[in-house]
Protein backbone atom coordinates (compact mmCIF):
# COMPACT_ATOMS: atom_id res chain seq x y z
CA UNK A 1 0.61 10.10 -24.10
CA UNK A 2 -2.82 9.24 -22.32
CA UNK A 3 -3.21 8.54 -18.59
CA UNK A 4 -6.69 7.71 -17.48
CA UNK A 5 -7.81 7.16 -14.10
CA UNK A 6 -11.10 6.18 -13.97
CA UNK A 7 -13.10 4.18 -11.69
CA UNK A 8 -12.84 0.02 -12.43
CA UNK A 9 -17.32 0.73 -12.82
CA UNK A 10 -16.57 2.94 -15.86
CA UNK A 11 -15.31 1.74 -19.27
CA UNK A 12 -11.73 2.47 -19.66
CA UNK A 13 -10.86 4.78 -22.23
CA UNK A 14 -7.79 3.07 -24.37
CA UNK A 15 -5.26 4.49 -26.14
CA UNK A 16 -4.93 6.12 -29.34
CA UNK A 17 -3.32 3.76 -31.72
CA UNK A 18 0.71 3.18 -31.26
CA UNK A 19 0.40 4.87 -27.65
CA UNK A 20 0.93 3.60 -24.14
CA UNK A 21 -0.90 4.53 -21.31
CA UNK A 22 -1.21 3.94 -17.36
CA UNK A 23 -4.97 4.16 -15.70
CA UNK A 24 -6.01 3.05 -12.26
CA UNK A 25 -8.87 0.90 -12.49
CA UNK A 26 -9.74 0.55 -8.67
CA UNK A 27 -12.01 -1.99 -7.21
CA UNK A 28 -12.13 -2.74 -3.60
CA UNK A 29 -12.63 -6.56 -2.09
CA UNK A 30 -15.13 -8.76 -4.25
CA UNK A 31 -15.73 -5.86 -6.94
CA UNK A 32 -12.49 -6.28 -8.20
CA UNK A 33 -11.77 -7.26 -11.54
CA UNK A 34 -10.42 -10.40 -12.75
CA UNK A 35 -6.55 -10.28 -12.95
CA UNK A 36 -5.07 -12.25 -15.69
CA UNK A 37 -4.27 -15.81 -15.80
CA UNK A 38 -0.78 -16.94 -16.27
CA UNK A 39 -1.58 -18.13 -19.73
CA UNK A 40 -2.41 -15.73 -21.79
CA UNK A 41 -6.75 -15.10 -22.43
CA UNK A 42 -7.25 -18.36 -24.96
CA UNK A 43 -9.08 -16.49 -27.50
CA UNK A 44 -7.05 -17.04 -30.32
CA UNK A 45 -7.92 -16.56 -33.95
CA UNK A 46 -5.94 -18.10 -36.08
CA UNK A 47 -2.26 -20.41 -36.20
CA UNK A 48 -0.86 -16.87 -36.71
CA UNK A 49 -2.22 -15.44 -33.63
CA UNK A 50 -1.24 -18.66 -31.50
CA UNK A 51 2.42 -18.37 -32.63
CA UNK A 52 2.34 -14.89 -31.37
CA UNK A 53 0.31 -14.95 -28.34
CA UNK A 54 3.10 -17.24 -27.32
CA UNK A 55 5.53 -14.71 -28.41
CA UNK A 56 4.01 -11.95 -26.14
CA UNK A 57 4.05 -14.59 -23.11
CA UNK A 58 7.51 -15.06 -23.61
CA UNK A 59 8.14 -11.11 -24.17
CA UNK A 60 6.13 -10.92 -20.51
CA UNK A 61 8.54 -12.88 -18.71
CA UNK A 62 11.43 -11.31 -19.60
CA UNK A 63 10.77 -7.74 -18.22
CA UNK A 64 11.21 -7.66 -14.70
CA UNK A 65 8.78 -5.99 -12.53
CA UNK A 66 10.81 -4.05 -9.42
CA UNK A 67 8.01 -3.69 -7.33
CA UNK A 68 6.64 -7.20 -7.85
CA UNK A 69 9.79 -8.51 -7.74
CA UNK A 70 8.54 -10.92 -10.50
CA UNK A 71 8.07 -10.59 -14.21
CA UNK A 72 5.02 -9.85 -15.87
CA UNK A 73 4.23 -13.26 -17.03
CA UNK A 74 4.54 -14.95 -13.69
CA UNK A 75 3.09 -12.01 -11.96
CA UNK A 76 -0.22 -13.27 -14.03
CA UNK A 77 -0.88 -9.33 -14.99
CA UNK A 78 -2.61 -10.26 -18.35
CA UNK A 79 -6.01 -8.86 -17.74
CA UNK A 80 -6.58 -8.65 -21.27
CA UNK A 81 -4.96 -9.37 -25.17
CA UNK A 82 -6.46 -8.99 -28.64
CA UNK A 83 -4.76 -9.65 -31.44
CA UNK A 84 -5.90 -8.01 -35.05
CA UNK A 85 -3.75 -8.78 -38.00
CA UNK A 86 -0.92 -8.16 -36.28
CA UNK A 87 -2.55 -5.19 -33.98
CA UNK A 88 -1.95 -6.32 -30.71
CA UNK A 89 -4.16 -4.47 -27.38
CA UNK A 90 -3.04 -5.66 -24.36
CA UNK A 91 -4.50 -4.52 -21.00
CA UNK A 92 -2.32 -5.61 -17.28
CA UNK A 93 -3.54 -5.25 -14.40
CA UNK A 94 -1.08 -4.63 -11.87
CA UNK A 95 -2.90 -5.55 -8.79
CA UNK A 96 -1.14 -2.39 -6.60
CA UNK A 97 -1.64 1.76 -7.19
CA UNK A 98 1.42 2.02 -9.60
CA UNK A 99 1.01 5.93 -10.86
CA UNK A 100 3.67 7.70 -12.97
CA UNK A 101 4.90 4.09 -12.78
CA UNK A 102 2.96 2.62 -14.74
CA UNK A 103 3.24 4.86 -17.65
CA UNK A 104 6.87 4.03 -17.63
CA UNK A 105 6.06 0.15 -17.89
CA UNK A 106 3.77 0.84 -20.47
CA UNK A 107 6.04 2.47 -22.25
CA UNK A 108 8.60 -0.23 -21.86
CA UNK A 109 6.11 -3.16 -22.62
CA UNK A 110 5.03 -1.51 -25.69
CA UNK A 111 8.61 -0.92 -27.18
CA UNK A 112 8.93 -4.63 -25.96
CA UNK A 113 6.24 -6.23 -28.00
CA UNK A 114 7.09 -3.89 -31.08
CA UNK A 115 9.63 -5.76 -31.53
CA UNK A 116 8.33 -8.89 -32.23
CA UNK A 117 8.38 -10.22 -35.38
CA UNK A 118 4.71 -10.18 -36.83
CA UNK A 119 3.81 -7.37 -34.40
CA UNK A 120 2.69 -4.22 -36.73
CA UNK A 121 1.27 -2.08 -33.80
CA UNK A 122 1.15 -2.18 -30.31
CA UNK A 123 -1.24 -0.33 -27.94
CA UNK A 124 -0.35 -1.23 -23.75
CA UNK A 125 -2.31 0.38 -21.01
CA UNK A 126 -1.55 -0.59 -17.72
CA UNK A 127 -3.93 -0.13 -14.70
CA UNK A 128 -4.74 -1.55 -11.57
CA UNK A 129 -7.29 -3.29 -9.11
CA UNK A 130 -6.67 -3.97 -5.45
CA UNK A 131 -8.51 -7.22 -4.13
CA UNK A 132 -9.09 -8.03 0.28
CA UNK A 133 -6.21 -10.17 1.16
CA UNK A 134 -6.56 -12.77 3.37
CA UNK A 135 -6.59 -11.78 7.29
CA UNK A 136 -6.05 -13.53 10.77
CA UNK A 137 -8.96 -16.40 10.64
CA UNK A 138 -11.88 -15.84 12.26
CA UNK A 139 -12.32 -11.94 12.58
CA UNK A 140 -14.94 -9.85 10.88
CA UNK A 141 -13.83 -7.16 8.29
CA UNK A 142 -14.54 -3.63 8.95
CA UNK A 143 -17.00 -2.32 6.44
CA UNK A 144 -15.66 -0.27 3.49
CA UNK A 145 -12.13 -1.38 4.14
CA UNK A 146 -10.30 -3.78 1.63
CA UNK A 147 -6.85 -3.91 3.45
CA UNK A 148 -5.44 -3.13 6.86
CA UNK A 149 -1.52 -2.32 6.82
CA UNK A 150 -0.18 -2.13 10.56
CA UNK A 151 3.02 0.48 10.64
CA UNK A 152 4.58 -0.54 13.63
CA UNK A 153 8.27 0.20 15.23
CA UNK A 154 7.96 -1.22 19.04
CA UNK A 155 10.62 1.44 19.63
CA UNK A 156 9.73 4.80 19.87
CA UNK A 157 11.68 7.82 18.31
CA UNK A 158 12.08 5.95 14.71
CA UNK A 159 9.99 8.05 12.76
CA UNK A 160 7.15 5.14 12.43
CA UNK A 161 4.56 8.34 12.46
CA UNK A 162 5.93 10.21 10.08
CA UNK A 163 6.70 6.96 7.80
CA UNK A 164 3.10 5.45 8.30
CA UNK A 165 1.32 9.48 7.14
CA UNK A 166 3.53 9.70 3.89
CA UNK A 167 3.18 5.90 3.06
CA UNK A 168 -0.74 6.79 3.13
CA UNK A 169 -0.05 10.01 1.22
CA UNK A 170 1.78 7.98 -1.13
CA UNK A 171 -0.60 5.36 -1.71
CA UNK A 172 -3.55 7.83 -2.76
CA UNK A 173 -1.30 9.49 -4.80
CA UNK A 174 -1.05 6.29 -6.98
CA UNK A 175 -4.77 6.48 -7.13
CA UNK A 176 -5.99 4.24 -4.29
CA UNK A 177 -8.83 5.24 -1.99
CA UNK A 178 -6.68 5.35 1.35
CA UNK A 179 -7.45 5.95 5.33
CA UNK A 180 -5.03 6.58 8.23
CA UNK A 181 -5.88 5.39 11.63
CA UNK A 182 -4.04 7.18 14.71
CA UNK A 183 -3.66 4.07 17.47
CA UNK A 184 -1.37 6.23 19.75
CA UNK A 185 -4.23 6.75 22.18
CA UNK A 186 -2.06 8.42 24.92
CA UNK A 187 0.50 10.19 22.02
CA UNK A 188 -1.54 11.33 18.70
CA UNK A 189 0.55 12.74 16.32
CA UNK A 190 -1.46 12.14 13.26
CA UNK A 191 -3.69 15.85 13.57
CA UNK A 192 -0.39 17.77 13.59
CA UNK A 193 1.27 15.56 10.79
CA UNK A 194 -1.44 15.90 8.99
CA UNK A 195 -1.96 19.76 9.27
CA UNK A 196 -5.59 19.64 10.81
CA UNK A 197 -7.05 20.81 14.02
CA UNK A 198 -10.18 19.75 13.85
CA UNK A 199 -13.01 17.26 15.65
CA UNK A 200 -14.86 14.62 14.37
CA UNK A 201 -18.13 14.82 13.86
CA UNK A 202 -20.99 12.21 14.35
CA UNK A 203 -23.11 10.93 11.60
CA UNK A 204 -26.22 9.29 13.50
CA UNK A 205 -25.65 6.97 16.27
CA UNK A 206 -22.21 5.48 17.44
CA UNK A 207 -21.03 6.21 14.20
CA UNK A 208 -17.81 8.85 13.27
CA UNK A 209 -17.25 10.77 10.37
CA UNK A 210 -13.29 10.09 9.14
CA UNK A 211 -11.99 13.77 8.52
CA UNK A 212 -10.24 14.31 5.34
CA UNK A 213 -6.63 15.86 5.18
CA UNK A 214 -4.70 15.93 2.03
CA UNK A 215 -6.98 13.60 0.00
CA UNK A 216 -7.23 10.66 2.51
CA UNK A 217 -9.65 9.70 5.60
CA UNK A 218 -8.20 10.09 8.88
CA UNK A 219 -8.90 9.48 12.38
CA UNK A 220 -7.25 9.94 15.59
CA UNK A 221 -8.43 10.24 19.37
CA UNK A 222 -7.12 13.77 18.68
CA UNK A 223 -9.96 14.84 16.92
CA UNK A 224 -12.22 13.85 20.05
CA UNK A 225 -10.59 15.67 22.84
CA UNK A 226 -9.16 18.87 23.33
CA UNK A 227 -5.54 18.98 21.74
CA UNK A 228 -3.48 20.23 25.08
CA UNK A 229 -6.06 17.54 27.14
CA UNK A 230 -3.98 13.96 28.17
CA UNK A 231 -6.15 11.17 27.56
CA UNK A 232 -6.57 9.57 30.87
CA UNK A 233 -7.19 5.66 30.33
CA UNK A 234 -6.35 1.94 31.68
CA UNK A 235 -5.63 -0.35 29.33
CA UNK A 236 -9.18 -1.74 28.80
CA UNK A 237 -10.45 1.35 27.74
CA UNK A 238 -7.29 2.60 25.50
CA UNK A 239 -8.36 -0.51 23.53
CA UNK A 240 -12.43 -0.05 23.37
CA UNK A 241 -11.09 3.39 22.07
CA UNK A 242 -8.95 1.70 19.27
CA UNK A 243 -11.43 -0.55 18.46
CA UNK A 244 -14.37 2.11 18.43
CA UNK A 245 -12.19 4.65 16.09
CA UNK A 246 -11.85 1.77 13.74
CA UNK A 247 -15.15 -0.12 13.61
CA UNK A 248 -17.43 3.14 14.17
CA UNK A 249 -15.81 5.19 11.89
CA UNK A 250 -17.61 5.39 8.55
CA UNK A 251 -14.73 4.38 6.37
CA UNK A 252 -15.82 4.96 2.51
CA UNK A 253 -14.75 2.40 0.24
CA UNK A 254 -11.11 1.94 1.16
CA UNK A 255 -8.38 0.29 -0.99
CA UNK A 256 -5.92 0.73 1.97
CA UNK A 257 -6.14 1.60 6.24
CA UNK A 258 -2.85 2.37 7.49
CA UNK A 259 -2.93 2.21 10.84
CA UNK A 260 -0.18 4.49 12.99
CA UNK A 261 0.63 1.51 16.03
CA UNK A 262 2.33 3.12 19.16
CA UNK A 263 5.66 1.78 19.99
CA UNK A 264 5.97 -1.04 21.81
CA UNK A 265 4.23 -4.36 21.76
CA UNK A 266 1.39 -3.87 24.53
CA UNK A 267 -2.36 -3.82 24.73
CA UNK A 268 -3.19 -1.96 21.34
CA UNK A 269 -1.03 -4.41 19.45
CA UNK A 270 -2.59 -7.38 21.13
CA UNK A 271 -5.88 -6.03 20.65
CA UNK A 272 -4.95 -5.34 16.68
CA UNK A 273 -3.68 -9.30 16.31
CA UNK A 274 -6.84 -10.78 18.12
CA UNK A 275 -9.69 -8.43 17.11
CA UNK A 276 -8.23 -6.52 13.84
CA UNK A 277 -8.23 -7.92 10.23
CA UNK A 278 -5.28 -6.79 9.48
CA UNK A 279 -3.64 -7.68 6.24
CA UNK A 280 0.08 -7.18 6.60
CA UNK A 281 2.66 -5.42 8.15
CA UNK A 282 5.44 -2.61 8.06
CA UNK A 283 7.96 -2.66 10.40
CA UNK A 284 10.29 0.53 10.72
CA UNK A 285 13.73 0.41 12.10
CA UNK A 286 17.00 2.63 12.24
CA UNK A 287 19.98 1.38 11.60
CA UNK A 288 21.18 1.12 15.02
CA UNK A 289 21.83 -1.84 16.55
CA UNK A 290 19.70 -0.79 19.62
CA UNK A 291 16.38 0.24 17.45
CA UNK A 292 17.13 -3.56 15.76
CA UNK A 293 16.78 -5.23 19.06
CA UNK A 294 13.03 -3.72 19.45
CA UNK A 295 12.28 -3.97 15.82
CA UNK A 296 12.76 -7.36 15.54
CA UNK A 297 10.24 -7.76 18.50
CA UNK A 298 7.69 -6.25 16.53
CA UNK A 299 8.78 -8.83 13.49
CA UNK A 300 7.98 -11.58 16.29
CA UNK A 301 5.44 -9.93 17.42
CA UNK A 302 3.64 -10.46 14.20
CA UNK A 303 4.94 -14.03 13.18
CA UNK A 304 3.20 -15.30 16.06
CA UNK A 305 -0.57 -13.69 15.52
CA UNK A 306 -0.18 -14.85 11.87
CA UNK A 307 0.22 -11.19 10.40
CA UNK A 308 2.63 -11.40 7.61
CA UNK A 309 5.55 -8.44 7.75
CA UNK A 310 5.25 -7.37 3.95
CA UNK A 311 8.68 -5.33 5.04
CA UNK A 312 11.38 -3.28 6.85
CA UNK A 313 11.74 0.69 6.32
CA UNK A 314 15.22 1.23 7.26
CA UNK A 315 14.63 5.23 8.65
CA UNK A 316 17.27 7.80 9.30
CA UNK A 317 19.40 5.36 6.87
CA UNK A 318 22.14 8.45 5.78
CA UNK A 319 22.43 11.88 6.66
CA UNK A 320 23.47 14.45 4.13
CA UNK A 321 24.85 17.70 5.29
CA UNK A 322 22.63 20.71 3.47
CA UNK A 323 25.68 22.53 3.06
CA UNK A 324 27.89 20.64 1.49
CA UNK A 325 26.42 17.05 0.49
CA UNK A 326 28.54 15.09 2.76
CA UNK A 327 26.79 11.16 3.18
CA UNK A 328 27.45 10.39 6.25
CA UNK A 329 26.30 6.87 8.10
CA UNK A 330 25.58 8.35 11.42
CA UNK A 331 23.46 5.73 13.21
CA UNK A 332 24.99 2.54 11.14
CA UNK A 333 24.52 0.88 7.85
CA UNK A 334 22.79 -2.25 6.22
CA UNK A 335 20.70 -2.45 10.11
CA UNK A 336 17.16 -3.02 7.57
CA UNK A 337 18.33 -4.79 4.93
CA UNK A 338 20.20 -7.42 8.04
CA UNK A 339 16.93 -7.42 9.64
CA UNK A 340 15.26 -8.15 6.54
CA UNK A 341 17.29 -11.16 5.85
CA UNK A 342 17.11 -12.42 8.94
CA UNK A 343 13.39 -12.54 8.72
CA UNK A 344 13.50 -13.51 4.86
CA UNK A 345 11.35 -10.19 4.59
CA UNK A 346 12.02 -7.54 2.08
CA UNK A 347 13.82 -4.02 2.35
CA UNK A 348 10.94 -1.86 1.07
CA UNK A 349 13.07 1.21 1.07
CA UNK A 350 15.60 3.28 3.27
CA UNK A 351 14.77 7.26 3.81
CA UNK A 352 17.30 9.60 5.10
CA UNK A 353 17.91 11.76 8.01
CA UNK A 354 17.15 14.88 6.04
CA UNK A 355 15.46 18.43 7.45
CA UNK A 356 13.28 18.93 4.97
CA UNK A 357 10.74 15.72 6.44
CA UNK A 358 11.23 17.37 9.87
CA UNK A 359 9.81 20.71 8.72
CA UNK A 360 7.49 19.16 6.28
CA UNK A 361 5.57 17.20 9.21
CA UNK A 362 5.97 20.38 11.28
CA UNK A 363 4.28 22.21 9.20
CA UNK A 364 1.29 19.83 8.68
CA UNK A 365 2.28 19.36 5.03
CA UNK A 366 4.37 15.42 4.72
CA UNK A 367 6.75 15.26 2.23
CA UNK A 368 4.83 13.47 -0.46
CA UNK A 369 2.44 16.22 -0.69
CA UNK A 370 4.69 19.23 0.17
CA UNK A 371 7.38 18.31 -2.48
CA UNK A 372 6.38 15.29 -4.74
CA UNK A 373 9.42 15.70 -7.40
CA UNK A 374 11.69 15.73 -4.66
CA UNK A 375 14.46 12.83 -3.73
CA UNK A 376 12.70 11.73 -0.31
CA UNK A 377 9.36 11.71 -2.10
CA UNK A 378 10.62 9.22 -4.30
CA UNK A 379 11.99 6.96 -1.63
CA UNK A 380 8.54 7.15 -0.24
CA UNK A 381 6.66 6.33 -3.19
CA UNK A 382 8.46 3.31 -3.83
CA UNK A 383 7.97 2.05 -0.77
CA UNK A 384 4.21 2.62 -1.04
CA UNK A 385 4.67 0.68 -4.11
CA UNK A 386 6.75 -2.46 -2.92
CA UNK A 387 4.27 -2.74 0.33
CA UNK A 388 0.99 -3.03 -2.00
CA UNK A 389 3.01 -5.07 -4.50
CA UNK A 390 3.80 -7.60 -1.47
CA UNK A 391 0.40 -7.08 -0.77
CA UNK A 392 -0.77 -8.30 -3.51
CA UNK A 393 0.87 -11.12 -3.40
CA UNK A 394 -0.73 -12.04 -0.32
CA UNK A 395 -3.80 -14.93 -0.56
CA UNK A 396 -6.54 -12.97 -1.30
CA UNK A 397 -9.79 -13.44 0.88
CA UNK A 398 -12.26 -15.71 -0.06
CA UNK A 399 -14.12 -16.60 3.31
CA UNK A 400 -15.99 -12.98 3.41
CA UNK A 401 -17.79 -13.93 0.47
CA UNK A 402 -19.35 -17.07 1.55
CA UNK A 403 -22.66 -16.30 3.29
CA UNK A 404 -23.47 -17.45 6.85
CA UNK A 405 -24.98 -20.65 7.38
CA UNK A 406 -27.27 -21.23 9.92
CA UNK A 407 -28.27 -24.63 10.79
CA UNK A 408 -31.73 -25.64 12.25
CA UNK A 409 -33.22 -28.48 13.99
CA UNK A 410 -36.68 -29.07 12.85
């Protein structure tokens, strides 16, 4: 079993014949590979091969893709298909960080294709490439950032913070290059979440060195003032602080930003609809019918600055009892998933009330990367998952490539 990640510059290393294997091939805005059209390549050999190229296409679109929501054929994965005397290589390119994930599929699209009449061997790899999406018109991308996801709640007390730092954690851990931005100005909670007490440092003028925790660039006004200090500020300056922590910070070629929005739908979310290229959205809720009435706010909030919601996380969904196991609905059921529908959104995931992400942010260590095998790791790894896949189903951005035009009168 091979699993390569390797960077989309570098040839990929394929597997050994008869094998499956999962790489992330990563490219960030226009470096990005070509994902596959939804017709298979047209570099057929022979009758033979045409029959069964059409075979495979038909294969594709009968395995389902969860995270896509699609199958593989009208997902247009095909990045690549050779066909040898029956030999068949086939390369998809998932478009979203998939990790153990994709070994599965590959896996499951190899045993698929095997059993094809006229199929002798099958080698699959599936990797990935993440492409800029399309952004609110007329706003200037932030250097080395492909993507902005907003995690917002307009309510506080939801667990929004502790959602946005382990959907971040989750996303690198699929192999994405990922930042987290802290836009709590008065309330950061992204140094303790994240286990570091530290300050950024400067790297030449107006410009702010991201520190690293766990793998992923971060920044936060808590790295520039003293932790126990309250940061002082009217509203115009809380939002020249946002807006110089994101466009002064020297972000390094990132797939994803997740930015951590304070609750509520004031000046820092204004400022992020007019001034921000932000990609899409995450909306967290409880159950509770009082955390819905905010949360669909925030859903408004967004529909109207033309920020598409890629979801609802449905926090605090069950609580089990660590003695003995008991389920127990304590603030409501089926809150996200009525929200959702409502908004004809999707349910990325639900995450329960459980201790162990309490002490697990206490301790500066989120859940993803203080127990990845466990039960609420997985819930937040397929969310990570179903928010790039909706990314990535998002118009991707074409206007940043077209150079400036300047007209002149003679």
């Amino acid at each position: 079993m091979v699993v390569s990640r390797t960077p989309s510059s570098q040839p990929r290393s394929m597997p050994q014949p008869g094998q499956a294997s999962a790489g992330s091939h990563r490219a960030g805005g226009s470096n990005c590979y070509h994902r596959g059209h939804h017709h298979l390549p047209d570099n057929r050999q022979s009758p033979m091969s045409d029959t069964l190229r059409q075979d495979i296409e038909a294969k594709l679109a009968t395995i389902h893709e969860p995270h896509l929501d699609t199958d593989l054929a009208s997902a247009r994965t095909v990045r690549s298909l050779d066909i040898d005397n029956g030999h068949v290589t086939l390369e998809l390119d998932m478009g979203f960080p998939c990790g153990d994930h994709g070994q599965r599929l590959a896996e499951q699209v190899q045993t698929a294709l095997q059993s094809i009449d006229g199929v002798t061997q099958a080698d699959v790899t599936v990797g990935f490439s993440v492409a800029a999406r399309a952004v609110q018109p007329s706003i200037k991308r932030i250097d080395g950032v492909a993507n902005i996801i907003a995690v917002a709640s307009a309510k506080g007390g939801v667990g929004k913070s502790t959602v946005a730092a382990n959907l971040a954690l989750a996303l690198k851990a699929d192999g994405a290059n990922v930042g987290l931005l802290d836009a709590d100005i008065y309330g950061p909670s992204q140094p303790r979440l994240m286990g570091m007490d530290a300050k950024a440092k400067a790297a030449g003028e107006n410009t702010l060195l991201p520190v690293e925790a766990h793998g992923i660039q971060t920044m936060s006004i808590g790295y520039l003032i003293d932790k126990d200090s309250p940061a002082i500020l009217r509203g115009p300056m809380v939002t020249s602080a946002l807006q110089q922590m994101l466009f002064q910070s020297a972000w390094a070629d990132l797939d994803y930003l997740v930015i951590d929005l304070p609750p509520g739908t004031g000046d820092i979310q204004l400022t992020l609809a007019q001034k921000i290229p932000v990609s899409g959205a995450v909306v967290v809720t409880t159950p509770q019918d009082l955390s819905l009435i905010d949360a669909r706010k925030g859903v408004e909030m967004f529909k109207k600055v033309n920020v598409p919601v890629l979801g609802i996380v449905e926090n605090m969904s069950t609580h089990i009892c660590s003695q003995c196991g008991h389920e127990e609905h304590i603030f409501g059921e089926y809150g996200g998933q009525t929200l959702a529908d409502e908004y004809d959104t999707t349910l990325l995931g639900q995450l329960p009330l459980d201790i162990s992400i309490r002490e697990n942010a206490d301790a500066g260590t989120p859940s993803v990367v203080a127990a990845p095998d466990s039960q609420v790791a997985a819930a937040y790894f397929d969310i990570a998952r179903r928010t790039s896949a909706r990314l990535a189903r998002q118009k991707k951005d074409y206007a940043s490539k077209f150079p400036n035009i300047k007209v002149e009168e003679n």
